[in-house]
N, C-alpha and C. Protein backbone atom coordinates (compact mmCIF):
# COMPACT_ATOMS: atom_id res chain seq x y z
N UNK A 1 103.32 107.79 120.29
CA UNK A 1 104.58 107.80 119.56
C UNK A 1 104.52 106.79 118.43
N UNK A 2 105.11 106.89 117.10
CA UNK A 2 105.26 106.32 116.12
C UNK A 2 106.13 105.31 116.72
N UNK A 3 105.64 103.85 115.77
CA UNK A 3 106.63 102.64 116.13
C UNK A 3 107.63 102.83 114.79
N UNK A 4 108.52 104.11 114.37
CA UNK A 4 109.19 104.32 113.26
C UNK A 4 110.74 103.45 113.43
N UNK A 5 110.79 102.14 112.14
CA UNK A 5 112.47 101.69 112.53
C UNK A 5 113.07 102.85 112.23
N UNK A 6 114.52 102.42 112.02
CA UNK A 6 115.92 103.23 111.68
C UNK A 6 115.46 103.13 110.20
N UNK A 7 115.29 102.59 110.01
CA UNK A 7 115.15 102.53 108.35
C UNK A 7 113.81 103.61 107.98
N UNK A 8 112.82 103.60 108.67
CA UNK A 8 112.06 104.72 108.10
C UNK A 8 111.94 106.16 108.39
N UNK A 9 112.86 106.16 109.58
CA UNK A 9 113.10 107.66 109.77
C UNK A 9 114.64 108.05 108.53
N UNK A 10 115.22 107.21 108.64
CA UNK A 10 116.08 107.77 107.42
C UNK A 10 115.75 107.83 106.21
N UNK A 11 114.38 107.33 105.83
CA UNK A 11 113.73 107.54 104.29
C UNK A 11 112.76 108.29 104.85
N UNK A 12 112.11 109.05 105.60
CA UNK A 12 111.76 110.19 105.96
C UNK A 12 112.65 111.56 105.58
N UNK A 13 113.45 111.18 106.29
CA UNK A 13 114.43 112.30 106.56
C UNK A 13 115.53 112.49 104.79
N UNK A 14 114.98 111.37 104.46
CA UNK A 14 115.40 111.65 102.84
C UNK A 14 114.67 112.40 102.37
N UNK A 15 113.24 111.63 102.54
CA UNK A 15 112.38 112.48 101.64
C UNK A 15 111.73 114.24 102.03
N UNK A 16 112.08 114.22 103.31
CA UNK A 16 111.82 115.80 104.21
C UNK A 16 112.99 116.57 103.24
N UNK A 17 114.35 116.24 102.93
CA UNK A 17 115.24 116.84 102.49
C UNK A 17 115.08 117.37 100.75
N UNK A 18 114.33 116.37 100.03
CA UNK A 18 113.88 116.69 98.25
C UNK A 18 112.79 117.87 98.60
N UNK A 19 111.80 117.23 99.57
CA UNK A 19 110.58 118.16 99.54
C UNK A 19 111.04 119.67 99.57
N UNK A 20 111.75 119.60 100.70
CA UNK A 20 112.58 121.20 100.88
C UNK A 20 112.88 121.83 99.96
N UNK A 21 114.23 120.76 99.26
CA UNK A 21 114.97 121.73 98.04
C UNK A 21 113.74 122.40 96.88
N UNK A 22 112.85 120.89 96.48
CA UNK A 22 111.85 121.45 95.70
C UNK A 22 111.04 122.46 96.29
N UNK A 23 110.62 122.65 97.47
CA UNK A 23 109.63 123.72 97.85
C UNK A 23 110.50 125.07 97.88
N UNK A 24 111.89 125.04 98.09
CA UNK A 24 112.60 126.14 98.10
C UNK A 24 113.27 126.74 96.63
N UNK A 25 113.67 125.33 95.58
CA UNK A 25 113.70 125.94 94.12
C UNK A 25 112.34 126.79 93.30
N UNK A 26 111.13 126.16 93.82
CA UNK A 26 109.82 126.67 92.84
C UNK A 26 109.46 128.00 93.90
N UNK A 27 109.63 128.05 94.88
CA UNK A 27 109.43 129.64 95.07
C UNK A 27 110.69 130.70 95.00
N UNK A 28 111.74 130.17 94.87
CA UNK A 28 112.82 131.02 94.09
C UNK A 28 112.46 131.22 92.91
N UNK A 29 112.04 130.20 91.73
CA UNK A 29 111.27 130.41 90.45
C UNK A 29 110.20 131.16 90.08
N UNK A 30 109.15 131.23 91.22
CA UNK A 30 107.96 131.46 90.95
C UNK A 30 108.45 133.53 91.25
N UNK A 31 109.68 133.63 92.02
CA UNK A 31 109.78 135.34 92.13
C UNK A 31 110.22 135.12 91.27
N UNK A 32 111.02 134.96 90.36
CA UNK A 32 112.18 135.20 89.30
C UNK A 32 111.81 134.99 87.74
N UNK A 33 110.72 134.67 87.90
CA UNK A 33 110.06 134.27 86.50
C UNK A 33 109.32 135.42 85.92
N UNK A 34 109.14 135.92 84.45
CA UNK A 34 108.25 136.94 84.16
C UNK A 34 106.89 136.83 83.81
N UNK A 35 106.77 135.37 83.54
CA UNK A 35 105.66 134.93 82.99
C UNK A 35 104.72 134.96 83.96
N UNK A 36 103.43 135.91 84.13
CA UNK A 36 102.72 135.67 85.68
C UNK A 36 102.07 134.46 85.51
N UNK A 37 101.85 133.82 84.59
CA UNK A 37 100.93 132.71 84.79
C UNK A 37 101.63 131.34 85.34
N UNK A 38 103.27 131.50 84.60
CA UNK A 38 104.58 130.42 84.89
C UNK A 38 104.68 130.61 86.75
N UNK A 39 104.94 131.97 86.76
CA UNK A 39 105.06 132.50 87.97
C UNK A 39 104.59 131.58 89.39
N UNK A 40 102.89 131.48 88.24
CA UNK A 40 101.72 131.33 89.50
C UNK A 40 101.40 129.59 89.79
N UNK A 41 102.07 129.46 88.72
CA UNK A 41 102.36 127.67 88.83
C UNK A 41 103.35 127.55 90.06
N UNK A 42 104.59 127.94 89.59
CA UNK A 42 105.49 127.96 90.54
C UNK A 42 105.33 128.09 91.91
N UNK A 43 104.75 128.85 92.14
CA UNK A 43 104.06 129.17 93.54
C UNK A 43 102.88 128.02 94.12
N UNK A 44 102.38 127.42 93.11
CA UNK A 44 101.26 126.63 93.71
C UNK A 44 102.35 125.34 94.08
N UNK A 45 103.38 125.07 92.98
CA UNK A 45 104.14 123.54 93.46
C UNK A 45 104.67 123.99 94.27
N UNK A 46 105.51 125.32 95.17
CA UNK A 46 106.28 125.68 96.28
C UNK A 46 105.19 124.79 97.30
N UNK A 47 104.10 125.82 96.68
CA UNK A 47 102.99 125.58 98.14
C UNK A 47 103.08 124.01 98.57
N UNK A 48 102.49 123.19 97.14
CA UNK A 48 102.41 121.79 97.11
C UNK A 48 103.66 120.94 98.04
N UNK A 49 104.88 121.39 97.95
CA UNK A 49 106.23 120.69 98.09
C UNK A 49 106.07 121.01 99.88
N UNK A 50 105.23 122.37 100.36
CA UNK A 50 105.43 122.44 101.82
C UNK A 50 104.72 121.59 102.21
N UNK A 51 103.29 121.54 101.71
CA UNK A 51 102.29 120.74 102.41
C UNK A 51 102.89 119.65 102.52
N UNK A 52 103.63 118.79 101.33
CA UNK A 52 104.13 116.98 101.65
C UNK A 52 104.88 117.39 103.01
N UNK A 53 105.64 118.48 102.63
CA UNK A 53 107.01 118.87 104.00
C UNK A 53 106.45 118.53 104.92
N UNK A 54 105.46 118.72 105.41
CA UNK A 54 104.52 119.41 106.88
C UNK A 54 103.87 117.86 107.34
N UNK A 55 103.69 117.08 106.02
CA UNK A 55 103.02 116.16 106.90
C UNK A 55 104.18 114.84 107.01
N UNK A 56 104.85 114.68 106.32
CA UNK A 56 106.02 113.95 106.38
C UNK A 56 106.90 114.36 108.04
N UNK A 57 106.83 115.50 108.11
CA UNK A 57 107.37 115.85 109.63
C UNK A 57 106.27 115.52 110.88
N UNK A 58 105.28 115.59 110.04
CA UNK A 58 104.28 115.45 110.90
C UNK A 58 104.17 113.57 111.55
N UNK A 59 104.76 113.05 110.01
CA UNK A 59 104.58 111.40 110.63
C UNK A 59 106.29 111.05 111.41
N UNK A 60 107.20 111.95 110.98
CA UNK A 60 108.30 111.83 111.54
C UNK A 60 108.17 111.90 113.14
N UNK A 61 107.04 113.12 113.57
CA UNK A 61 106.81 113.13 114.70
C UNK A 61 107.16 114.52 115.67
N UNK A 62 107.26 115.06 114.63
CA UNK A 62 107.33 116.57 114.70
C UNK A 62 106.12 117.18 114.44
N UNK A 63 105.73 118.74 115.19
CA UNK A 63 104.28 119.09 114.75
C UNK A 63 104.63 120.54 113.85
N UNK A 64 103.73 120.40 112.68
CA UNK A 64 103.85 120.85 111.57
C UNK A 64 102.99 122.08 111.98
C-alpha cells in the first residue's frame, strides 16, 4: 500500500480529473474534426491524456 497523505490523494484526484476532461475533449475532437491529419493528432493526445490517467490511478492505488 502507498504511504499517500490527504494532501496527495487530493492532488491526485485533481490531477485524475484534467487528465479525463483532456482525454475526453481530444477524442471528441479527433471524431469531429475534418482534417485527417488534425484528426490523427487528436487521437494520439486522447491516447496520451489516458495513459497519464492509468498510471496516476495506478499510484492512487487503483489497477489500471
Amino acid at each position: 500500500m502507498n504511504n499517500l497523505t490527504a494532501k496527495d490523494v487530493e492532488v491526485l484526484t485533481h490531477l485524475l480529473t484534467g487528465e479525463e476532461m483532456a482525454c475526453k475533449k481530444a477524442k471528441i475532437y479527433s471524431n469531429t474534426l475534418m482534417d485527417a491529419a488534425l484528426a490523427g493528432e487528436m487521437a494520439n493526445i486522447s491516447k496520451a491524456h489516458a495513459e497519464r490517467f492509468a498510471a496516476l490511478y495506478t499510484i492512487l492505488g487503483g489497477k489500471a
